[in-house]
Protein backbone atom coordinates (compact mmCIF):
# COMPACT_ATOMS: atom_id res chain seq x y z
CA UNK A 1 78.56 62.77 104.87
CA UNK A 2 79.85 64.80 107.47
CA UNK A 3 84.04 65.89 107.55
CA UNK A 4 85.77 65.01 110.27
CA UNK A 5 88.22 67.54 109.87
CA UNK A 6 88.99 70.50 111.93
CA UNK A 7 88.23 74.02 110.07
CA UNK A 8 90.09 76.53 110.41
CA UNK A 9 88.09 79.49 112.58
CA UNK A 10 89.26 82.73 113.97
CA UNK A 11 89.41 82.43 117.80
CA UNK A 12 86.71 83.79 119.56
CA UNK A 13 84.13 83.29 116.58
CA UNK A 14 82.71 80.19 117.08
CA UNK A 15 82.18 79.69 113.31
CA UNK A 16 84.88 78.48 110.09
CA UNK A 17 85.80 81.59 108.27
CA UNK A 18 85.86 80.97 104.14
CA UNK A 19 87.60 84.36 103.98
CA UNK A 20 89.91 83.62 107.18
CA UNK A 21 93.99 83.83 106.27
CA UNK A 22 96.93 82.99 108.24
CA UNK A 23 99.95 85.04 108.19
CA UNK A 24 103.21 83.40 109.54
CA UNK A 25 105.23 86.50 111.12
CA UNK A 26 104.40 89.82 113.17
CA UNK A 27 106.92 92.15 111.54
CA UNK A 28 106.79 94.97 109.23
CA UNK A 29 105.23 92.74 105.60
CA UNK A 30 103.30 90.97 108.40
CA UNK A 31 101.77 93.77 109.60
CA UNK A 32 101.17 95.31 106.15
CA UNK A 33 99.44 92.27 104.06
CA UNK A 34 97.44 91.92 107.63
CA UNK A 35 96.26 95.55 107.85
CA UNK A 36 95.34 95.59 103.95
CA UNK A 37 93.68 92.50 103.75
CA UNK A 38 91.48 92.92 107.55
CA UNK A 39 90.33 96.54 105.65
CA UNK A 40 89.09 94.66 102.82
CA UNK A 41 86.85 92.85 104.93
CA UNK A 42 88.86 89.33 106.19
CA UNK A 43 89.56 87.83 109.17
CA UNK A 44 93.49 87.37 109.50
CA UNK A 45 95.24 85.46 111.91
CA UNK A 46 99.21 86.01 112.54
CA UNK A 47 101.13 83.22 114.18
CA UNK A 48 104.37 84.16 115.22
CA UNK A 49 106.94 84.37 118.43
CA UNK A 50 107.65 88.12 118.96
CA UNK A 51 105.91 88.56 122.41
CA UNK A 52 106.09 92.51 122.55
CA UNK A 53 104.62 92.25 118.42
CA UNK A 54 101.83 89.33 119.53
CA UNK A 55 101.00 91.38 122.74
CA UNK A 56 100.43 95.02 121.18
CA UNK A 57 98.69 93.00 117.94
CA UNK A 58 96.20 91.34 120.96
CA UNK A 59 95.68 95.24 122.35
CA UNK A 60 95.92 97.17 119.35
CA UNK A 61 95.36 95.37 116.05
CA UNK A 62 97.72 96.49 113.58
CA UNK A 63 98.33 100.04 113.60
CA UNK A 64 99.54 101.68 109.93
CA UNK A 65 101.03 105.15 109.78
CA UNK A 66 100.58 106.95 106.80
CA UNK A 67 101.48 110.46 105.29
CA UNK A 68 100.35 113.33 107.22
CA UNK A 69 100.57 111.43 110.47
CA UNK A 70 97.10 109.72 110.33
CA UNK A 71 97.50 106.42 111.52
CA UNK A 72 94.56 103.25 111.58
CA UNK A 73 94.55 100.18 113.12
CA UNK A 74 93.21 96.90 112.28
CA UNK A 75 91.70 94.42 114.68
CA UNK A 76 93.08 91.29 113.97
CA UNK A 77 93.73 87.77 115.91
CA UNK A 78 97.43 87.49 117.21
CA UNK A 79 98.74 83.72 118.32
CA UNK A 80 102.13 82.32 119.70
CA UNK A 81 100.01 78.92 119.10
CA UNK A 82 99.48 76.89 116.56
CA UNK A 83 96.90 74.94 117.80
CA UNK A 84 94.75 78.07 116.90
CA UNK A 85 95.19 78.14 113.76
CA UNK A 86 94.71 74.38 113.15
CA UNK A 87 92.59 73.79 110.23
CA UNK A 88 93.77 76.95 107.83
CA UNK A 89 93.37 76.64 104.19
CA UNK A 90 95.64 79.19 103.09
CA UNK A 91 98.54 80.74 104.41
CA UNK A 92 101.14 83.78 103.75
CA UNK A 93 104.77 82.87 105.22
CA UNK A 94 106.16 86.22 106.21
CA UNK A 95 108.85 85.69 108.70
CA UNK A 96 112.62 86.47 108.29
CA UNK A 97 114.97 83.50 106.09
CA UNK A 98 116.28 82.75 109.66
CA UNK A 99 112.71 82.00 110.75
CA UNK A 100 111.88 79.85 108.21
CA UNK A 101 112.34 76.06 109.92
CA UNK A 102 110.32 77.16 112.73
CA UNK A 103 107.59 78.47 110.55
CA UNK A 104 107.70 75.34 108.50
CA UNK A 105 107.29 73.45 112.05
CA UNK A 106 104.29 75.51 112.88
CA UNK A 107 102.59 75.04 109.80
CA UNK A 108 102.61 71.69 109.81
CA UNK A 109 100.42 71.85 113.06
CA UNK A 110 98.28 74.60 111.00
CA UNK A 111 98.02 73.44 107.10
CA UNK A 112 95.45 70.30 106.15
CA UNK A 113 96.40 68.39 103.59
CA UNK A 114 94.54 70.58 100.87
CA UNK A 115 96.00 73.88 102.46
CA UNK A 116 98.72 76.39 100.74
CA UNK A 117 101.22 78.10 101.96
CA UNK A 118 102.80 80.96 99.74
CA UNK A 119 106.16 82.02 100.73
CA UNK A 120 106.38 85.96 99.55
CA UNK A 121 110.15 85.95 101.46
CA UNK A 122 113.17 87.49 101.03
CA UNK A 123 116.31 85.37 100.37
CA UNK A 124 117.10 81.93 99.40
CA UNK A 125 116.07 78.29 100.69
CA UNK A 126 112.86 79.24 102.24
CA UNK A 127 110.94 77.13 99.95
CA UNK A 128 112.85 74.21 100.17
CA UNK A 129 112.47 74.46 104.25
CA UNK A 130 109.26 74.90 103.70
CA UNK A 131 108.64 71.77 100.92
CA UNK A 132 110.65 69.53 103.20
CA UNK A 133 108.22 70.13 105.98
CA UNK A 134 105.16 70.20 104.49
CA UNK A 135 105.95 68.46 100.85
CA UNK A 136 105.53 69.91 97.18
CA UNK A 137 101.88 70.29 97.49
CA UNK A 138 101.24 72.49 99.65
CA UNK A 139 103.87 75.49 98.99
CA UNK A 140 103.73 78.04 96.34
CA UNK A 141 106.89 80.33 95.76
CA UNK A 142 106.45 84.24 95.23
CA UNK A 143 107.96 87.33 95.62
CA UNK A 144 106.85 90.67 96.11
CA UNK A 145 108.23 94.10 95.56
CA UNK A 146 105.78 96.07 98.14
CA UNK A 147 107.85 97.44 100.94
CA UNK A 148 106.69 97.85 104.79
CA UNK A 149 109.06 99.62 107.63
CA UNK A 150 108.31 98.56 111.28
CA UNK A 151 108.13 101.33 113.83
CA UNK A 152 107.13 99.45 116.89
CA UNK A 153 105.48 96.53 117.87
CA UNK A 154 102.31 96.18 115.55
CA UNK A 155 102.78 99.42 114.35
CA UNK A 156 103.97 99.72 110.48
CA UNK A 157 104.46 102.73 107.53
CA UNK A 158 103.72 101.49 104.00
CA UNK A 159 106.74 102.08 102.07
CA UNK A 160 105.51 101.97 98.48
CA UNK A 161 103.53 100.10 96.31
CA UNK A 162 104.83 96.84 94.32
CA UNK A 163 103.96 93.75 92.93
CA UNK A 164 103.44 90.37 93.81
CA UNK A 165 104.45 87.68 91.73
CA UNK A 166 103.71 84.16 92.27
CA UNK A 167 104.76 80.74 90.71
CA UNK A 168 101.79 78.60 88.76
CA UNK A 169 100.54 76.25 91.96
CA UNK A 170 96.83 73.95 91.36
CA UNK A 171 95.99 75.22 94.61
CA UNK A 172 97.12 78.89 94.31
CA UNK A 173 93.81 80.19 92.28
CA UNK A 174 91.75 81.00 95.66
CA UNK A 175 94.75 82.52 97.42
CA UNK A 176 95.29 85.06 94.55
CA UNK A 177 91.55 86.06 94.73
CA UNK A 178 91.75 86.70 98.59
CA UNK A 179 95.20 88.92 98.17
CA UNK A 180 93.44 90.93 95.20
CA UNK A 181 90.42 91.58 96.85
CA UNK A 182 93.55 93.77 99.58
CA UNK A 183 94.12 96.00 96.57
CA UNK A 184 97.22 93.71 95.94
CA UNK A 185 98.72 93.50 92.43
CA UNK A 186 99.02 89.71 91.87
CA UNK A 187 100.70 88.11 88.88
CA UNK A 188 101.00 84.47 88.15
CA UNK A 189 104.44 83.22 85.89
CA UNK A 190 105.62 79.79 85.09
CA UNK A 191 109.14 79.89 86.23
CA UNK A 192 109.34 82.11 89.74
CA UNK A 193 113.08 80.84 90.58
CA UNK A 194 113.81 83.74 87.92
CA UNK A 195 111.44 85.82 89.72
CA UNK A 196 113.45 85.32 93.35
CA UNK A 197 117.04 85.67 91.68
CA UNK A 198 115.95 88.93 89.60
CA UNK A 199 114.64 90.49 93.16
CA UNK A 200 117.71 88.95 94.92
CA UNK A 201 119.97 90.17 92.89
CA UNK A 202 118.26 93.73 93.95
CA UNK A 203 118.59 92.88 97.46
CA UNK A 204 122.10 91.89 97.66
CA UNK A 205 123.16 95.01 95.96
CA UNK A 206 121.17 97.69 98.24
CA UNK A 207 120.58 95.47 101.71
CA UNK A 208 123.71 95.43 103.17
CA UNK A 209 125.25 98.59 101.67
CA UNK A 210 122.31 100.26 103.53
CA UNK A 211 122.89 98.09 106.53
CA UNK A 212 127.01 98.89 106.54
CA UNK A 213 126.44 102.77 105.89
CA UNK A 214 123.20 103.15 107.94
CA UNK A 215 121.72 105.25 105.42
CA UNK A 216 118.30 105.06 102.81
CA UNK A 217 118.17 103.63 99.88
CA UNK A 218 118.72 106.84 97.63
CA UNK A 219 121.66 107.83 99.77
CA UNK A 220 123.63 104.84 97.78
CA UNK A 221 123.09 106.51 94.16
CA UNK A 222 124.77 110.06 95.95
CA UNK A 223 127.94 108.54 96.56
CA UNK A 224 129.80 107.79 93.88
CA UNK A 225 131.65 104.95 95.90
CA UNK A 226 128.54 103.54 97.06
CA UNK A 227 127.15 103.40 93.80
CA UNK A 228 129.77 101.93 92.19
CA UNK A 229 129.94 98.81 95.06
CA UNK A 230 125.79 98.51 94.54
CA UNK A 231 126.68 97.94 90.17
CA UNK A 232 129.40 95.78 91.25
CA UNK A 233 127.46 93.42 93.86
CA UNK A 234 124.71 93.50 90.76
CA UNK A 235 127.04 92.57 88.52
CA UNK A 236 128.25 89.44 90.32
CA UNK A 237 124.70 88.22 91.29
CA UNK A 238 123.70 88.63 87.77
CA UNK A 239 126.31 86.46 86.67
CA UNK A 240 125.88 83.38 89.12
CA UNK A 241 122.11 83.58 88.05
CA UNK A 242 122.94 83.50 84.51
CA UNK A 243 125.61 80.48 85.62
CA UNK A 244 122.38 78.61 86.58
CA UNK A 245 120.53 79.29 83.45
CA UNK A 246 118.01 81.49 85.12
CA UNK A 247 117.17 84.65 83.11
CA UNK A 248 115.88 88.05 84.78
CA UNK A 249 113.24 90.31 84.34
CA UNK A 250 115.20 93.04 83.46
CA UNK A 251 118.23 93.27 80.89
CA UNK A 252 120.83 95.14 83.20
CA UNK A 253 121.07 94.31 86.76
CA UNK A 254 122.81 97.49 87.45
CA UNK A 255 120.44 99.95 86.22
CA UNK A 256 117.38 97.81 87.67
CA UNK A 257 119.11 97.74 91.08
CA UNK A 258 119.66 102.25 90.80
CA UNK A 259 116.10 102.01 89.42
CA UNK A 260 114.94 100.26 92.73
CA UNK A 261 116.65 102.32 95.16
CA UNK A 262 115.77 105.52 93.24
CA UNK A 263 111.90 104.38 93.17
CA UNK A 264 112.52 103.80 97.23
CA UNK A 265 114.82 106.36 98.07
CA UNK A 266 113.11 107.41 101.95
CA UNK A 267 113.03 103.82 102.25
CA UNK A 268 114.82 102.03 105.25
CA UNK A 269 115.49 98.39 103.72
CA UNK A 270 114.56 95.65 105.88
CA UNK A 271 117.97 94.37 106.60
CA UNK A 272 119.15 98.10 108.00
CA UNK A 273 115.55 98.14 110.14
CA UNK A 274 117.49 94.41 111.46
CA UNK A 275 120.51 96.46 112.06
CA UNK A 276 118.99 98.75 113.84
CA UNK A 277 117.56 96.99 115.86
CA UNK A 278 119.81 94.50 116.72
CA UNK A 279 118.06 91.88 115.25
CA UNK A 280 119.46 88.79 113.27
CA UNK A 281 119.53 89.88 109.18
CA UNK A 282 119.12 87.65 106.33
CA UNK A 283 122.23 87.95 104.66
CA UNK A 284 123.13 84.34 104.90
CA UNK A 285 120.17 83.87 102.61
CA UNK A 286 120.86 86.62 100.29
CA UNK A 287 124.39 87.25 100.12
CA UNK A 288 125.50 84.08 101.74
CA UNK A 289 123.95 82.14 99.29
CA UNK A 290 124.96 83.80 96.75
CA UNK A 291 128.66 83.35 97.40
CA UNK A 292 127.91 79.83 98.01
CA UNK A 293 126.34 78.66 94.43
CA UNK A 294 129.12 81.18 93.15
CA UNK A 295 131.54 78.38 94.54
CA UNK A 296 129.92 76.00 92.96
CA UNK A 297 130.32 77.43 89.40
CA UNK A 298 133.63 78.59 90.43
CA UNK A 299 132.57 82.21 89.66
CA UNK A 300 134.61 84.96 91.65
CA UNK A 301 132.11 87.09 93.27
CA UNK A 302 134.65 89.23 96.10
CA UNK A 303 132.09 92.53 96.67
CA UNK A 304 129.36 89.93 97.68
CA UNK A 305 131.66 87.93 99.52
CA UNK A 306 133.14 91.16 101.39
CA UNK A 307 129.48 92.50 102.20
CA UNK A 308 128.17 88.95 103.64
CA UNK A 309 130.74 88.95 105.95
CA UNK A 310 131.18 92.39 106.66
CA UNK A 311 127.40 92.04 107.71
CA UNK A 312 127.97 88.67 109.52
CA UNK A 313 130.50 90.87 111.51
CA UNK A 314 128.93 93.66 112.12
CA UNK A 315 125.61 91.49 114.01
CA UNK A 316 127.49 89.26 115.96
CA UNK A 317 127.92 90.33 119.75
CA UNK A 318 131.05 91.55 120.75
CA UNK A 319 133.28 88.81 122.91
């Protein structure tokens, strides 16, 4: 008996794709999973908005810069439309926290009823945008350590290797094998809400320090105030996490956030790349919600509460 329902085929083929992927988003982790996974021999699709990303994508493929100045691209399929990626069986959401509703709106056009959708996003509240959209079924949560910078449109610099962990899904087993056959390290846990915290927790101590100061990550642990705002913002996200019962992978959140932005020092973190570029950040969804579960428990958290909207200041347009 025949299926009636639409597969899931990169444009232009004329044929269903078993090893075809859909990546929500056109920024730097875009760009990165995309490149990796087209050089191990898929056919990736990204969906996203970003006209000047989608247009040099169409031109150029994704182009990745690496040390020494050699730089590759990857040919890959780049839509604003959803229609063309009707059909798709599994499914990376990469897009900012701010993007997330949208995304979950375009997937819904995009995922069949069998389909996945693993959210490897920073922040919190992006799977329960995404859940509410598409329903329990059909959205894994994960998190990944691997870090991308965006120089351009379509045109990314690996930023070191990292892990990506992912919480146990029925439908997640084919996904995994498709993101390790990219070279990615993929790990499977039974509880990945203590997964997100322990990288959030991370975040909201280095993102918007970096973002305020405009400096790398390593430039936090060489002054001594900096440092000591990072242990303190650590400190507080540690504790609403541990309000909530949640335990991290690590026993100090100080010396695991100083570990992180040792291990990434050259690194420009994603919400200073926002910064820079005048681009909405995610620290509603990092610090933001940190403050706001803090409330909750009635736990004083002031450095987070100071950075969020320090941040929220510093991105909003002048009047």
């Amino acid at each position: 008996m025949e299926s009636d329902r639409e597969e899931f085929s990169v444009p232009g083929s004329g044929r269903p794709e078993e090893d075809a992927l859909l990546i929500v988003g056109t920024g730097a982790m875009a760009c990165l999973f995309a490149a990796r996974l087209v050089a191990a021999g898929l056919r990736v699709t990204l969906l996203g908005t970003w006209s000047a990303g989608l247009q040099a994508l169409q031109e150029g493929g994704v182009r990745v810069l690496r040390d020494g100045g050699l730089e590759t691209s990857y040919p890959v399929v780049a839509t604003s439309e959803p229609a063309d990626c009707r059909g798709a069986r599994h499914a990376l959401v990469l897009v900012k926290s701010w993007q997330t509703e949208r995304a979950a709106r375009q997937l819904t056009e995009c995922l069949p009823a069998e389909g996945l959708a693993l959210t490897l996003q920073n922040g919190l509240g992006n799977r329960e945008k995404l859940v509410h959209a598409l329903g329990a079924q059909r959205v894994a949560l994960g998190v990944t350590t691997t870090g991308a910078t965006l120089l351009g449109p379509g045109r990314v610099r690996p930023g070191g290797e990292g892990v990506i962990s992912a919480g146990e899904h029925a439908r997640l087993a084919p996904l995994v094998t498709l993101l390790r056959r990219g070279g990615f390290d993929v790990e499977t846990v039974p509880e990945a809400d203590s997964l997100l915290w322990s990288k959030l927790v991370i975040n909201a101590a280095i993102n918007p320090l970096t973002a305020l100061l405009r400096v790398r990550n390593g430039v936090l642990l060489q002054r001594p105030e900096a440092q000591a705002l990072l242990a303190e913002a650590a400190r507080e996200a540690a504790s609403v996490a541990a309000a909530q019962g949640l335990h991290l992978t690590y026993p100090d959140p100080v010396a695991a956030a100083e570990a992180v932005a040792q291990r990434t020092a050259s690194n420009t973190s994603s919400m200073l790349q926002d910064v820079l570029r005048g681009a909405p950040t995610e620290i509603d969804a990092i610090c933001g919600a940190i403050v706001t579960i803090a409330d909750q428990h009635g736990i004083p958290v002031p450095v987070t509460r100071t950075l969020w909207l320090l941040v929220k200041a510093l991105v909003q347009p002048e009047t």
